[in-house]
Protein backbone atom coordinates (compact mmCIF):
# COMPACT_ATOMS: atom_id res chain seq x y z
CA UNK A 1 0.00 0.00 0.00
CA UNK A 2 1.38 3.70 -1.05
CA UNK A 3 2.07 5.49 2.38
CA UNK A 4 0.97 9.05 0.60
CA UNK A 5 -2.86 9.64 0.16
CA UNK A 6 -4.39 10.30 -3.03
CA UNK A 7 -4.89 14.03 -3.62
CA UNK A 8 -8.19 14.74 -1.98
CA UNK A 9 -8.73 11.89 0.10
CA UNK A 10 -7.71 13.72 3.49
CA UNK A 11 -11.05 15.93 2.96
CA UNK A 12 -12.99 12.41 3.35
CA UNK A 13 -10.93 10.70 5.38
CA UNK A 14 -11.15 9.62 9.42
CA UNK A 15 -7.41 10.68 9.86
CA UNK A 16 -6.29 12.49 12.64
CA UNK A 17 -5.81 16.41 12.37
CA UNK A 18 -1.77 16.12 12.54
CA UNK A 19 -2.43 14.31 9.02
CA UNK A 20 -4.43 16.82 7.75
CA UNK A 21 -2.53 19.44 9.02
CA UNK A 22 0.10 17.51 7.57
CA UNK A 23 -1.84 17.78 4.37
CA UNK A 24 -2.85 21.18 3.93
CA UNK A 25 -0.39 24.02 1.79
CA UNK A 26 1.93 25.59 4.60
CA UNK A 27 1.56 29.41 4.90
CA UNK A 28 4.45 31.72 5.39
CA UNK A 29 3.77 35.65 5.64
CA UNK A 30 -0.10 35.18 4.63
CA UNK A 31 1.26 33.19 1.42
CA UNK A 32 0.11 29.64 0.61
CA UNK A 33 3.54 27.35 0.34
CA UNK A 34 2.79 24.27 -1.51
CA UNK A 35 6.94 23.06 -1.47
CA UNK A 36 6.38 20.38 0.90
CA UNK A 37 7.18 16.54 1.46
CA UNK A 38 7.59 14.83 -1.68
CA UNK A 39 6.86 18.04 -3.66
CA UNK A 40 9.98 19.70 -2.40
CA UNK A 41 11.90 16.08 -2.75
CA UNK A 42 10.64 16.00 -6.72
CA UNK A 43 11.68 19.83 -7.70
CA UNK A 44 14.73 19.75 -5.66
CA UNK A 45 15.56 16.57 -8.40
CA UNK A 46 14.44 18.09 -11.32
CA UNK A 47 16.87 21.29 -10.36
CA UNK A 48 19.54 19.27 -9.44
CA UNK A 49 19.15 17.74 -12.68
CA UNK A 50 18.78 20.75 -14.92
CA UNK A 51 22.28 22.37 -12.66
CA UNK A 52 24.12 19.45 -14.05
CA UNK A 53 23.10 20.10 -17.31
CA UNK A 54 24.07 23.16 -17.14
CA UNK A 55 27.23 22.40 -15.51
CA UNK A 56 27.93 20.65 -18.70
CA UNK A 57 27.16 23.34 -21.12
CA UNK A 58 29.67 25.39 -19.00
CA UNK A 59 32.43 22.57 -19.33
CA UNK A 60 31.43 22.64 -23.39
CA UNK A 61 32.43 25.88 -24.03
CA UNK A 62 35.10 25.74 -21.80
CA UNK A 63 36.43 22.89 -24.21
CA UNK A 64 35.08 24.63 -27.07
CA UNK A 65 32.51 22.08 -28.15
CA UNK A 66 30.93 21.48 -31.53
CA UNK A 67 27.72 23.81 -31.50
CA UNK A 68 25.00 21.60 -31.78
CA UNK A 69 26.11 19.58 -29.24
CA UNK A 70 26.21 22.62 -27.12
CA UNK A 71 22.64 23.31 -28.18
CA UNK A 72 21.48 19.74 -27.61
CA UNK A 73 22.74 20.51 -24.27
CA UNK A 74 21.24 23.87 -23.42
CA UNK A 75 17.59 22.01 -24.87
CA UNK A 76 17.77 19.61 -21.94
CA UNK A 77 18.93 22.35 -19.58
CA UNK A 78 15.68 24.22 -20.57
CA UNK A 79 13.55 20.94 -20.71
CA UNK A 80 14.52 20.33 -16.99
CA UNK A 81 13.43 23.88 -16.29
CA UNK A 82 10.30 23.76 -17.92
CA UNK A 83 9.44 20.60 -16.11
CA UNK A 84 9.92 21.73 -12.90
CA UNK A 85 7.93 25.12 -13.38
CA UNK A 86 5.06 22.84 -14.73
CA UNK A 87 5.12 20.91 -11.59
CA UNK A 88 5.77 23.85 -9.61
CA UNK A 89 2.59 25.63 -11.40
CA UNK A 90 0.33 22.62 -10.96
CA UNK A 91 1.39 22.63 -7.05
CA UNK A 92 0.28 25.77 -6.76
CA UNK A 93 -3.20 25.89 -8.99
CA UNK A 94 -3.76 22.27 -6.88
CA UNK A 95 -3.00 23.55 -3.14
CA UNK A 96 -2.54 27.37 -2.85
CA UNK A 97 -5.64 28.67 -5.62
CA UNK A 98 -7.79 26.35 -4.20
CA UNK A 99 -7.02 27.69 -0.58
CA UNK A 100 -7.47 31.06 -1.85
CA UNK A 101 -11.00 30.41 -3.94
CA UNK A 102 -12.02 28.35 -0.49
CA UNK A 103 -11.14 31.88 0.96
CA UNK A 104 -12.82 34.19 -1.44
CA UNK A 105 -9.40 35.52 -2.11
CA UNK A 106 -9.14 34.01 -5.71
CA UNK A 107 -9.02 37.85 -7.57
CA UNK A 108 -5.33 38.24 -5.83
CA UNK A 109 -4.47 34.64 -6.61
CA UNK A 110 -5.62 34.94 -10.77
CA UNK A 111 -3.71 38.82 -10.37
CA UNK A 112 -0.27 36.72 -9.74
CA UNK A 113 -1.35 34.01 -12.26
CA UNK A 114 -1.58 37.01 -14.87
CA UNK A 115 1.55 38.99 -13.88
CA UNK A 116 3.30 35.36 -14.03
CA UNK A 117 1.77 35.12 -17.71
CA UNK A 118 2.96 38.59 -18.73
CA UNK A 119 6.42 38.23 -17.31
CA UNK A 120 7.04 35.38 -19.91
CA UNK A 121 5.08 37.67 -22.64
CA UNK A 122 7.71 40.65 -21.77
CA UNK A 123 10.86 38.03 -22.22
CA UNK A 124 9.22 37.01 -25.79
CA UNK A 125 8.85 40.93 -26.52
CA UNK A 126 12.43 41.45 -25.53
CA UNK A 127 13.47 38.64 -27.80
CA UNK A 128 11.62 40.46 -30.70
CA UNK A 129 13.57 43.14 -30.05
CA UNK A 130 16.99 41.92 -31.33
CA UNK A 131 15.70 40.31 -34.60
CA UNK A 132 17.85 42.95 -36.30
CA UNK A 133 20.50 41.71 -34.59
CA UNK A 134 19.58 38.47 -35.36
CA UNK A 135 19.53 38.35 -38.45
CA UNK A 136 23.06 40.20 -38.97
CA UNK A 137 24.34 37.21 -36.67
CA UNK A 138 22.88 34.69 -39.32
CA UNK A 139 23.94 35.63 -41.87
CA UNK A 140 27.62 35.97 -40.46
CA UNK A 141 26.56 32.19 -39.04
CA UNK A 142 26.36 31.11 -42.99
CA UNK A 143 29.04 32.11 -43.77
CA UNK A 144 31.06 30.76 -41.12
CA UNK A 145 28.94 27.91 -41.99
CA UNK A 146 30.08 27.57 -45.76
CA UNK A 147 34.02 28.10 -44.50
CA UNK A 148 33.30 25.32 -42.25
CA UNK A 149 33.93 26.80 -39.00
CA UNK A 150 31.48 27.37 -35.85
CA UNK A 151 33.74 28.79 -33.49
């Protein structure tokens, strides 16, 4: 038998309050904190992963690595990352918004969802910013690419 409940079950259950206690997101400052237990085990791996990944990357430009495998590198880096905000993000919407709805306090809790949102639309907008750049720095790319050299 799995020691850890199934999401939900405590609200039914006949356990004692220390396990629902144990069960509920923590609160620090008036915030919800849903990095708990096996939570906090899970996206403590998936950083740990991603940092040696990165670690990597470091150690292939250091040895002045071929590109793509550089790239290749810095995708599982970001694949890591992205993982671990998805988990991170369902957490959250699973423990600390439903706290807040329960709490007729969900209007703060969708403001930080949106702010969240636009942060990620600024970064894109950034990014938009240097296609000038960009496309100066493929073009000198080509040709490096035609001379055969990518350092």
């Amino acid at each position: 038998m799995n020691s850890s409940p199934h999401r939900g079950d405590w609200l039914n259950s006949r356990f004692s309050s220390a396990f629902i206690s144990e069960a509920l997101p923590k609160r620090n400052g008036g915030k919800c904190v849903a990095i708990t237990g096996d939570t906090k085990r899970q996206l403590r791996s998936r950083l740990v992963k991603a940092q040696g990944h990165l670690a990597a990357v470091v150690r292939m430009i250091d040895d002045e690595k071929y590109c793509i495998d550089v790239l290749t590198q810095l995708k599982a880096v970001q694949a890591a990352l992205d993982k671990t905000a998805q988990l991170m993000l369902k957490q959250h919407l699973d423990t600390c918004v439903v706290e807040a709805v329960k709490a007729d306090d969900s209007a703060r809790v969708m403001d930080e969802l949106w702010q969240l949102l636009r942060r990620g639309e600024a970064s894109l907008e950034e990014e938009g910013e240097d296609t000038e750049v960009d496309s100066k720095n493929q073009a000198k790319s080509q040709s490096q690419a035609q001379s055969g050299c990518c350092h």
